[in-house]
Protein backbone atom coordinates (compact mmCIF):
# COMPACT_ATOMS: atom_id res chain seq x y z
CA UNK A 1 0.00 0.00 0.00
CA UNK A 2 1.37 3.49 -0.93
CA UNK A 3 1.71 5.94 1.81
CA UNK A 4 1.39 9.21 2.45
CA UNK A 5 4.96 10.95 3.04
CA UNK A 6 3.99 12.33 6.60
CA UNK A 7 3.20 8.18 7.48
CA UNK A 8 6.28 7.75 5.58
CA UNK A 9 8.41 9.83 7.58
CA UNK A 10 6.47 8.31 11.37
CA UNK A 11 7.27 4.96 10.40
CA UNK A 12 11.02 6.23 9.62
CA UNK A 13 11.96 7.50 13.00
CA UNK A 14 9.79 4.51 14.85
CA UNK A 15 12.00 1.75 13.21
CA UNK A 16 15.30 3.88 13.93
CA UNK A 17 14.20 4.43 17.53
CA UNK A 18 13.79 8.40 17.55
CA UNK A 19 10.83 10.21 19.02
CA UNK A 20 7.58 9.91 16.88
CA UNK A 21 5.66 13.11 15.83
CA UNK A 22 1.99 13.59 16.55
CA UNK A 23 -0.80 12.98 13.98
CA UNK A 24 -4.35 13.33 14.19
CA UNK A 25 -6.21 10.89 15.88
CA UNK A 26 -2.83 10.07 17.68
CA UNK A 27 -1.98 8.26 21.34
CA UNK A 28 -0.82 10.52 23.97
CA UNK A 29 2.49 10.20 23.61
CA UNK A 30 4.60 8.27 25.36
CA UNK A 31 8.34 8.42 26.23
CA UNK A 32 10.51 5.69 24.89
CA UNK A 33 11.12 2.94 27.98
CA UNK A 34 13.49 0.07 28.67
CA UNK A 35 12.40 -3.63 27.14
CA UNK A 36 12.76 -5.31 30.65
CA UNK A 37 10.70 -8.33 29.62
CA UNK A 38 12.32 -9.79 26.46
CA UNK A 39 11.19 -13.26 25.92
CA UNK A 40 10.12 -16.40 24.14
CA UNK A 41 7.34 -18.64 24.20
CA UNK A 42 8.99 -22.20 24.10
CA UNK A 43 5.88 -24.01 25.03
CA UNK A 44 6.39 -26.87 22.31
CA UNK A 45 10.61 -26.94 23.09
CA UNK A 46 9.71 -30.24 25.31
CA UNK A 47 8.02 -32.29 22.59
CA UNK A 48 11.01 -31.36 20.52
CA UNK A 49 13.57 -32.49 22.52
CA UNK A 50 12.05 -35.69 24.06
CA UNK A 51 11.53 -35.99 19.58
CA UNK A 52 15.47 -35.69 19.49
CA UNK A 53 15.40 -32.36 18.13
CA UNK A 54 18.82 -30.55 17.89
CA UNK A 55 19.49 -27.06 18.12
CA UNK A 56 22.62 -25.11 17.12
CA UNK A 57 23.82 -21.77 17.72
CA UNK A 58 25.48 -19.09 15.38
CA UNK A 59 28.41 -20.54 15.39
CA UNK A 60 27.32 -23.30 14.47
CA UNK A 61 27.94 -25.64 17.46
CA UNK A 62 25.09 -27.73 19.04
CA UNK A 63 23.85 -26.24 22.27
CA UNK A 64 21.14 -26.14 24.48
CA UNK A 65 17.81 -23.84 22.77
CA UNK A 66 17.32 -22.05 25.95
CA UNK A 67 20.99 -21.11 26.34
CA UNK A 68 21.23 -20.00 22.56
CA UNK A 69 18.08 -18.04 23.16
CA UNK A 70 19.40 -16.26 26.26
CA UNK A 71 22.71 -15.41 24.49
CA UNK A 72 20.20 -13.38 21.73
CA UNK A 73 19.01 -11.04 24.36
CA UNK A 74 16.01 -13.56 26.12
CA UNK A 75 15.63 -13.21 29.73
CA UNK A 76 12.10 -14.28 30.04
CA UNK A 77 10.33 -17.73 29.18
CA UNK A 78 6.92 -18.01 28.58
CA UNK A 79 4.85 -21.12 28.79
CA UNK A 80 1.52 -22.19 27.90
CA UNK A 81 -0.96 -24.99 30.01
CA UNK A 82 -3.71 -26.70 28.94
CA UNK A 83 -6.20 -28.24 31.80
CA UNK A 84 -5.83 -32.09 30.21
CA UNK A 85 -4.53 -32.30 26.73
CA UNK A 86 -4.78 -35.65 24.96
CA UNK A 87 -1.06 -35.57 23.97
CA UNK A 88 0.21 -34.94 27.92
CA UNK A 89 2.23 -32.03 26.45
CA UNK A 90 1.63 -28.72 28.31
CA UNK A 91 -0.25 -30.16 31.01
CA UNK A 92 0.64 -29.32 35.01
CA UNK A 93 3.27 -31.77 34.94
CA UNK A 94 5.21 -30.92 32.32
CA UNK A 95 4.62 -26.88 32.47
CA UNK A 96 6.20 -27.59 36.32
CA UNK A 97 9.26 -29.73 34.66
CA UNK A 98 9.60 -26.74 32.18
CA UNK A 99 9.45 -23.93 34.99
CA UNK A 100 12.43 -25.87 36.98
CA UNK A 101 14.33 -25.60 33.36
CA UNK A 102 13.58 -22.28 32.78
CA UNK A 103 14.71 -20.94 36.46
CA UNK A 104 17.66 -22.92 36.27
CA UNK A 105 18.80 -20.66 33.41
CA UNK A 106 17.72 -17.80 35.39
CA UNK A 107 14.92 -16.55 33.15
CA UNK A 108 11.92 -15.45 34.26
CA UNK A 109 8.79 -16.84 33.95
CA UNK A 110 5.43 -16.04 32.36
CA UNK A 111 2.44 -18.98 32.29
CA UNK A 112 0.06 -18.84 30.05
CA UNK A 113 -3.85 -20.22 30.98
CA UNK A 114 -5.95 -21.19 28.23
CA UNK A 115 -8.38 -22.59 30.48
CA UNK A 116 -9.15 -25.42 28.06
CA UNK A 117 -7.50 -29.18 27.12
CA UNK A 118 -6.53 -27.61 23.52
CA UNK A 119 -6.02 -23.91 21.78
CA UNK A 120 -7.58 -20.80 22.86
CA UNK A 121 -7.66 -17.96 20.62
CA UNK A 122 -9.87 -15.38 19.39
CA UNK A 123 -11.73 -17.53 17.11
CA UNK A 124 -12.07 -20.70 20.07
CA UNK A 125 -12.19 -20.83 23.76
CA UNK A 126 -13.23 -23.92 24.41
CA UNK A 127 -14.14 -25.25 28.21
CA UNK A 128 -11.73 -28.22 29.43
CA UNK A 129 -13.59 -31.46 29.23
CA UNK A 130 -13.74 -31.74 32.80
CA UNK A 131 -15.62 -27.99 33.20
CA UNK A 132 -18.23 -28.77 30.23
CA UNK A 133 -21.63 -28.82 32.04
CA UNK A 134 -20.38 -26.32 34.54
CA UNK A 135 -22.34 -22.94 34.91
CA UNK A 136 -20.75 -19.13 35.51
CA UNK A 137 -21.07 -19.91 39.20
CA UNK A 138 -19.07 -23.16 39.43
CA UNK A 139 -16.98 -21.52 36.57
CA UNK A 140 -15.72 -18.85 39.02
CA UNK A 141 -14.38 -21.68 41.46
CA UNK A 142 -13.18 -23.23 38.63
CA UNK A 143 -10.54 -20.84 37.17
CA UNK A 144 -9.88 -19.97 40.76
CA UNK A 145 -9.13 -23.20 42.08
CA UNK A 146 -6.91 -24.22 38.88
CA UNK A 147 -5.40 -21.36 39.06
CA UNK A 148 -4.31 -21.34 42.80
CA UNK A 149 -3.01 -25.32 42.05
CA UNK A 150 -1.05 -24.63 39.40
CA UNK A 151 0.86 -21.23 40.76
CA UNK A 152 0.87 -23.11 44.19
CA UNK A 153 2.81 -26.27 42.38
CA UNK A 154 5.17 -24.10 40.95
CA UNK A 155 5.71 -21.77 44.00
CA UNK A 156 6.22 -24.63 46.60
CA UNK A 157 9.05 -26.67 43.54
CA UNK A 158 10.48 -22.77 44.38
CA UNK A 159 9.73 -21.71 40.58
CA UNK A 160 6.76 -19.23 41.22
CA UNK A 161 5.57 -17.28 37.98
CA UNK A 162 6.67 -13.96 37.86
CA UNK A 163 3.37 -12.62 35.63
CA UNK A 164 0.20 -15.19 34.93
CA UNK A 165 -2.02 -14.66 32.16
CA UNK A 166 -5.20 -15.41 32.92
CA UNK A 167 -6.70 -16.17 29.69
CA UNK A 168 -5.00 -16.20 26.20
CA UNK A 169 -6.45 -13.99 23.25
CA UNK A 170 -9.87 -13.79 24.94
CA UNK A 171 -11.11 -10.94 22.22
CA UNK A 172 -14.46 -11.75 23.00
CA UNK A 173 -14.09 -13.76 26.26
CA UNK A 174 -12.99 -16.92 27.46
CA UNK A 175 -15.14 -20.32 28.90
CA UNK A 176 -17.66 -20.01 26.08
CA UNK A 177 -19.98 -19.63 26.00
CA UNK A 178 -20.90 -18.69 29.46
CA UNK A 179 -17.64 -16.45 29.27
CA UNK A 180 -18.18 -14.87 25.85
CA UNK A 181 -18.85 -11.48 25.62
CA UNK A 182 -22.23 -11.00 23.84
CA UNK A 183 -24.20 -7.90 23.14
CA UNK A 184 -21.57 -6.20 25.13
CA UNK A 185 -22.03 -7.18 28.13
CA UNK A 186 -18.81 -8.21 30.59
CA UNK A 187 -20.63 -9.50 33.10
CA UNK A 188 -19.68 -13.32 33.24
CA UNK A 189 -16.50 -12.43 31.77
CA UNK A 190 -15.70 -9.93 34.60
CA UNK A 191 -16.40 -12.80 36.96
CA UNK A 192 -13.91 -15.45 35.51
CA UNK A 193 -11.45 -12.79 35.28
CA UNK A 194 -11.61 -11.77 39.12
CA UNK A 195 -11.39 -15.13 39.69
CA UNK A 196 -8.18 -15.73 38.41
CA UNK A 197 -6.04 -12.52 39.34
CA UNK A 198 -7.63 -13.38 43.26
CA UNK A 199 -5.69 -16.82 42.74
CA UNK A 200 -3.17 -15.73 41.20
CA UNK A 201 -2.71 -13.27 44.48
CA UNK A 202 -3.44 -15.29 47.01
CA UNK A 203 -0.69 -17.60 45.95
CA UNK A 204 1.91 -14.73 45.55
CA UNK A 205 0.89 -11.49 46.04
CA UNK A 206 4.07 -10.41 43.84
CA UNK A 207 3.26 -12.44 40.61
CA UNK A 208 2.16 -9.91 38.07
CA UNK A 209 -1.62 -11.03 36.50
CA UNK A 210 -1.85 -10.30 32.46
CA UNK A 211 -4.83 -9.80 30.46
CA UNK A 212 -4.26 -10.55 26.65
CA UNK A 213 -5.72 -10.00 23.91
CA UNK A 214 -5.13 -9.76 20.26
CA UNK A 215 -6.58 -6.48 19.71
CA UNK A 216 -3.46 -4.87 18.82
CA UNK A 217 -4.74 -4.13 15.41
CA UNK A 218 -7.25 -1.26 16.23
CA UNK A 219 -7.69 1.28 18.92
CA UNK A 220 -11.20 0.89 18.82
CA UNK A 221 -11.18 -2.89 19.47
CA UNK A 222 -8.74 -2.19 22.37
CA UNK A 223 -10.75 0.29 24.20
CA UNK A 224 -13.76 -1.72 23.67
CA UNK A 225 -12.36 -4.58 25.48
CA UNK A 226 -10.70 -3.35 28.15
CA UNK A 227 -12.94 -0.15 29.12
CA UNK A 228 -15.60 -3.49 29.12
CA UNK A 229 -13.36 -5.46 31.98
CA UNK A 230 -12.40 -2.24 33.67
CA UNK A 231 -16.30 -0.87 34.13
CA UNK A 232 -16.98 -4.27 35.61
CA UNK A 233 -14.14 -3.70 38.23
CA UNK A 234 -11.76 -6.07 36.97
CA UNK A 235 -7.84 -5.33 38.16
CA UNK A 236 -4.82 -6.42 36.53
CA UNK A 237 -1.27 -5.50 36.44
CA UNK A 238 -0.05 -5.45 32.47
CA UNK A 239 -1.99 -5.19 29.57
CA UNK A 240 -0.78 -8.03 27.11
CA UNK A 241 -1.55 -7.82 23.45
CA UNK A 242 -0.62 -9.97 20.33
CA UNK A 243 1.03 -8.47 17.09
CA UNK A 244 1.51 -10.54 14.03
CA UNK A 245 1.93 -7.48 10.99
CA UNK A 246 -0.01 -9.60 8.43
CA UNK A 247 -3.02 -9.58 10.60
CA UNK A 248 -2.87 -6.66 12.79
CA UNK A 249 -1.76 -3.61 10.35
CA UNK A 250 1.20 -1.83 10.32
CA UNK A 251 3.97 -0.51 13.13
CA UNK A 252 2.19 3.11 12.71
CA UNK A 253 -1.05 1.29 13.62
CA UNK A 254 0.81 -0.48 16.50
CA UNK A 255 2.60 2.83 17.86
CA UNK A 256 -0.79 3.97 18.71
CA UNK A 257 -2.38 0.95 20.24
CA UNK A 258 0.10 0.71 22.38
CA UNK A 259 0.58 4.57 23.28
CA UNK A 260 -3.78 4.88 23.53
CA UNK A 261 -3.98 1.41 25.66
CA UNK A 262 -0.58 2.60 28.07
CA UNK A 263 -2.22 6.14 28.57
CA UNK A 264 -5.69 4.98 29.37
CA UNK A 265 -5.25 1.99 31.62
CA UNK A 266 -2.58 3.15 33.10
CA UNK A 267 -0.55 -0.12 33.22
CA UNK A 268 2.76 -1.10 31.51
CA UNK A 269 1.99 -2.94 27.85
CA UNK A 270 3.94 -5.65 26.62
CA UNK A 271 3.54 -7.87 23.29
CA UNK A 272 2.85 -11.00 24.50
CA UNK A 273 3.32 -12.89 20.45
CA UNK A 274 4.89 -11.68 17.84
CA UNK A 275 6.76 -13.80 14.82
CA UNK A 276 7.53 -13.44 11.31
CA UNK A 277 8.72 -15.59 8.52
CA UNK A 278 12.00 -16.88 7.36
CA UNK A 279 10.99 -18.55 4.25
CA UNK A 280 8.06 -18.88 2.33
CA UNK A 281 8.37 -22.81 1.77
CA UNK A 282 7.17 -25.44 3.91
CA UNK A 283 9.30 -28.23 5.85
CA UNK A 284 5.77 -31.14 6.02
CA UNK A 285 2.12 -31.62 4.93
CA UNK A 286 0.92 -29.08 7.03
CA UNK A 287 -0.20 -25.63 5.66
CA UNK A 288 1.97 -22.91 7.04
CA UNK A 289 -0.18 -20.19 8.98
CA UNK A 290 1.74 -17.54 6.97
CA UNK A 291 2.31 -17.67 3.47
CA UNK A 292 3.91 -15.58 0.99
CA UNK A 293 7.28 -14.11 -0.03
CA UNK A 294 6.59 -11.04 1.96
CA UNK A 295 3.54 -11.27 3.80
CA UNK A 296 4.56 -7.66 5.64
CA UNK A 297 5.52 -4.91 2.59
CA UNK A 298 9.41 -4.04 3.14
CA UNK A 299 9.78 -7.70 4.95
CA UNK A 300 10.85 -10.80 2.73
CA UNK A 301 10.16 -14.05 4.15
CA UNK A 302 14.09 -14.51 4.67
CA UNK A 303 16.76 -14.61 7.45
CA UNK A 304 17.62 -10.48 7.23
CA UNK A 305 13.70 -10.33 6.70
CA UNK A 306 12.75 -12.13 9.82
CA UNK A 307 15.28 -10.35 11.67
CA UNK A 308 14.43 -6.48 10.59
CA UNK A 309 10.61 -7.40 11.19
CA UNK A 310 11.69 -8.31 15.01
CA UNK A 311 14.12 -5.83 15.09
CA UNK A 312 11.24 -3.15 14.08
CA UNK A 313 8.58 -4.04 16.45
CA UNK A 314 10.68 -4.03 19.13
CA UNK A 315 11.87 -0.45 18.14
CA UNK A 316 8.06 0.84 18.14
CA UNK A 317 7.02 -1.23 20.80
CA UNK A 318 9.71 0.51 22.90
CA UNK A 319 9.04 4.08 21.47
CA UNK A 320 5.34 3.85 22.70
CA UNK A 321 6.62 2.58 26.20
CA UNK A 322 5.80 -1.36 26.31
CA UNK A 323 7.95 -2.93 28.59
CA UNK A 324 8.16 -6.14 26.94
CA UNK A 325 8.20 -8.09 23.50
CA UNK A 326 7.45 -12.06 23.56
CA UNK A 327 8.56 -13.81 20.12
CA UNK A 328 5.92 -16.66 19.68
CA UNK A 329 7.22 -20.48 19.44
CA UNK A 330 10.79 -19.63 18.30
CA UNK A 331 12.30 -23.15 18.68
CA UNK A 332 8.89 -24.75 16.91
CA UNK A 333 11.11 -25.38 13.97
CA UNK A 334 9.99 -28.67 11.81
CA UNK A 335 10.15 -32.14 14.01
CA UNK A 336 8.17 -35.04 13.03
CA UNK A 337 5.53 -36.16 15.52
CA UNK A 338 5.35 -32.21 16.97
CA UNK A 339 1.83 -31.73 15.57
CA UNK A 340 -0.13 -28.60 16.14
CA UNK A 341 -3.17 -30.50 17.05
CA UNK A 342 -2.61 -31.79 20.95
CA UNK A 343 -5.56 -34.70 20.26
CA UNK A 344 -3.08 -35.73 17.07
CA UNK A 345 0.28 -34.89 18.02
CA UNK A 346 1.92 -37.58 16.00
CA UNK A 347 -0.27 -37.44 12.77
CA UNK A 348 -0.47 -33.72 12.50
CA UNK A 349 2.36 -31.38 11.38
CA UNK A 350 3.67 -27.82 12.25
CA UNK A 351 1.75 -24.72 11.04
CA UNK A 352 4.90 -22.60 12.46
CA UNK A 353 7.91 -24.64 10.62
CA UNK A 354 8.62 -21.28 8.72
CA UNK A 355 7.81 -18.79 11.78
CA UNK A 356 10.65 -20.34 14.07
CA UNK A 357 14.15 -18.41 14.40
CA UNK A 358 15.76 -21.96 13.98
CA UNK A 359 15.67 -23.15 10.19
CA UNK A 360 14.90 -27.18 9.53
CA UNK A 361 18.24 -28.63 10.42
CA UNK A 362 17.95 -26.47 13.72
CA UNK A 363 20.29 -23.72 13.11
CA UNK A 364 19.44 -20.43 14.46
CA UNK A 365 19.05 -17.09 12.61
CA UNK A 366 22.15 -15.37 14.00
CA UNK A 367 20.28 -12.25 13.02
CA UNK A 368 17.38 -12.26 15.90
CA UNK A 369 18.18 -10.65 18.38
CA UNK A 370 16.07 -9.51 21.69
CA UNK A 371 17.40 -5.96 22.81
CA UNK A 372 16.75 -3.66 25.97
């Protein structure tokens, strides 16, 4: 898309890092801040390994993922759980196994709640098998009681969470449907999410609760969302938001989501996803969620592509003062029997073989890099 040489010259000084000017409708704006929470979601890094995968770092030596990742910048791990998956990945036992890893390499940690046995997204939330009959009331002890078990497991192994998200891109809610938003009303949403940041601080008061949505790609959406939870009296402690450029617009766009949500809410923002491409080929049989040569305008789907594209949102990300950038299943490169679909592990392949920072033979793009 052409654009206008005033856009032209915002997006210039976002991607070198200098001060944005106003435009009209604009954030308030926001002074550039530090990028304390750096991190990657290595939720599927288990299933990889225990699959044999290998992993090598830029110079080309064999090492361990979570090492190579913290020598790119990473200082925070991020992990997903699912109530009772069929495949046993993700699950309470496993997501504790992967906390004592991630501590051990002195990252911090960020768990992720779908509140369901498979994917929760904008376009699903599905209830866990187990919580399928349940009503809104038994819901609210539901999430709460999860909840508390699963930060109390991994506060008494001495690996508590330092943020929970309670919920993962619930747009529209999360449980449905007795969670799902509908005619705009928060009500039962509101209710699940008190439920979880109350866990959440009575099993450490200090564990910072995240509510995340993928509504980075419009102001609009964004305030409708979160002026819904906040009118309801829900309290939380960061505002986390997905950004994937194909879907969600342009760093411009992203500037001001960020700025607008930062200013209103008055609560740090971080980018809980965000990934791009390194090729436009595919490693299996599975369709890749991103296609294209350059899905982005100005990005190939390449090494020095994938790179600039990370590079870039972290540069706007910091200039509208987030505090953190997540990239989204960076070690998910191309293993056989590390399906997408947790009920068909083995028989399904990987949607994300050309979104990983590691290429098919498990060599890392030396070119990613997380930065303060």
């Amino acid at each position: 898309m052409r654009r206008s040489p005033r856009l032209a010259a915002l997006l210039g000084v976002l991607l070198l890092g200098a001060a944005a000017p106003a435009l009209t409708p604009a954030a308030p704006a926001s002074a550039a801040t530090t990028l304390t929470m750096r991190g990657a979601d290595v939720s599927s890094l288990r299933r990889s390994v225990d699959l044999g995968a290998k992993y090598y770092n830029a110079a080309g030596a064999q090492a361990d993922p979570l090492d190579i990742l913290k020598s790119a910048g990473v200082n925070y791990a991020r992990l997903r759980i699912w109530n009772n998956p069929a495949s046993g990945y993700n699950n309470l036992a496993k997501v504790l196994l992967d906390a004592q890893k991630v501590k051990s390499k002195g990252l911090a940690l960020m768990v992720d709640f779908h509140y369901s046995d498979t994917w929760a997204d904008p376009g699903k939330q599905y209830k866990p098998a187990a919580w399928a009959s349940h009503n809104i009331s038994t819901l609210q002890s539901d999430v709460y009681n999860y909840t508390y078990q699963v930060c109390t497991a991994l506060r008494n192994q001495g690996t508590t969470p330092d943020s929970i998200q309670i919920g993962n891109e619930i747009n529209v809610g999360m449980l449905w449907n007795d969670g799902k938003v509908v005619n705009n009303d928060f009500t039962n949403l509101s209710l699940l999410l008190k439920a979880g940041y109350n866990a959440v601080k009575a099993c450490n008061s200090g564990t910072k609760v995240i509510i995340h949505t993928a509504n980075a790609d419009n102001v609009d959406h964004a305030r409708w969302f979160y002026d819904g939870i906040k009118a309801k009296g829900v309290t939380w402690d960061i505002t986390g938001l997905s950004y994937y450029c194909m879907w969600h617009g342009d760093l411009a766009n992203l500037y001001y989501v960020i700025g607008d949500t930062k200013s209103r809410y008055g609560k740090p923002v971080v980018l809980a996803e965000t990934a791009y491409p390194f090729t436009a080929a595919n490693a299996d049989s599975e369709a890749n969620s991103v296609n294209g040569s350059a899905p982005c305008s100005g990005y190939p789907a390449t090494w020095a592509g994938q790179a600039t594209n990370f590079t870039h949102v972290q540069n706007t990300a910091r200039n509208a003062g987030a505090i953190g950038v997540f990239y989204w299943e960076p070690t998910w490169y191309a293993v056989p029997g590390n399906g997408w679909d947790p009920a068909n592990i083995n028989g399904t392949g990987n949607q994300w073989d050309n979104m990983a920072i590691f290429n098919w033979t498990g060599q890392v793009n030396p070119n990613v890099v997380w930065t303060p």
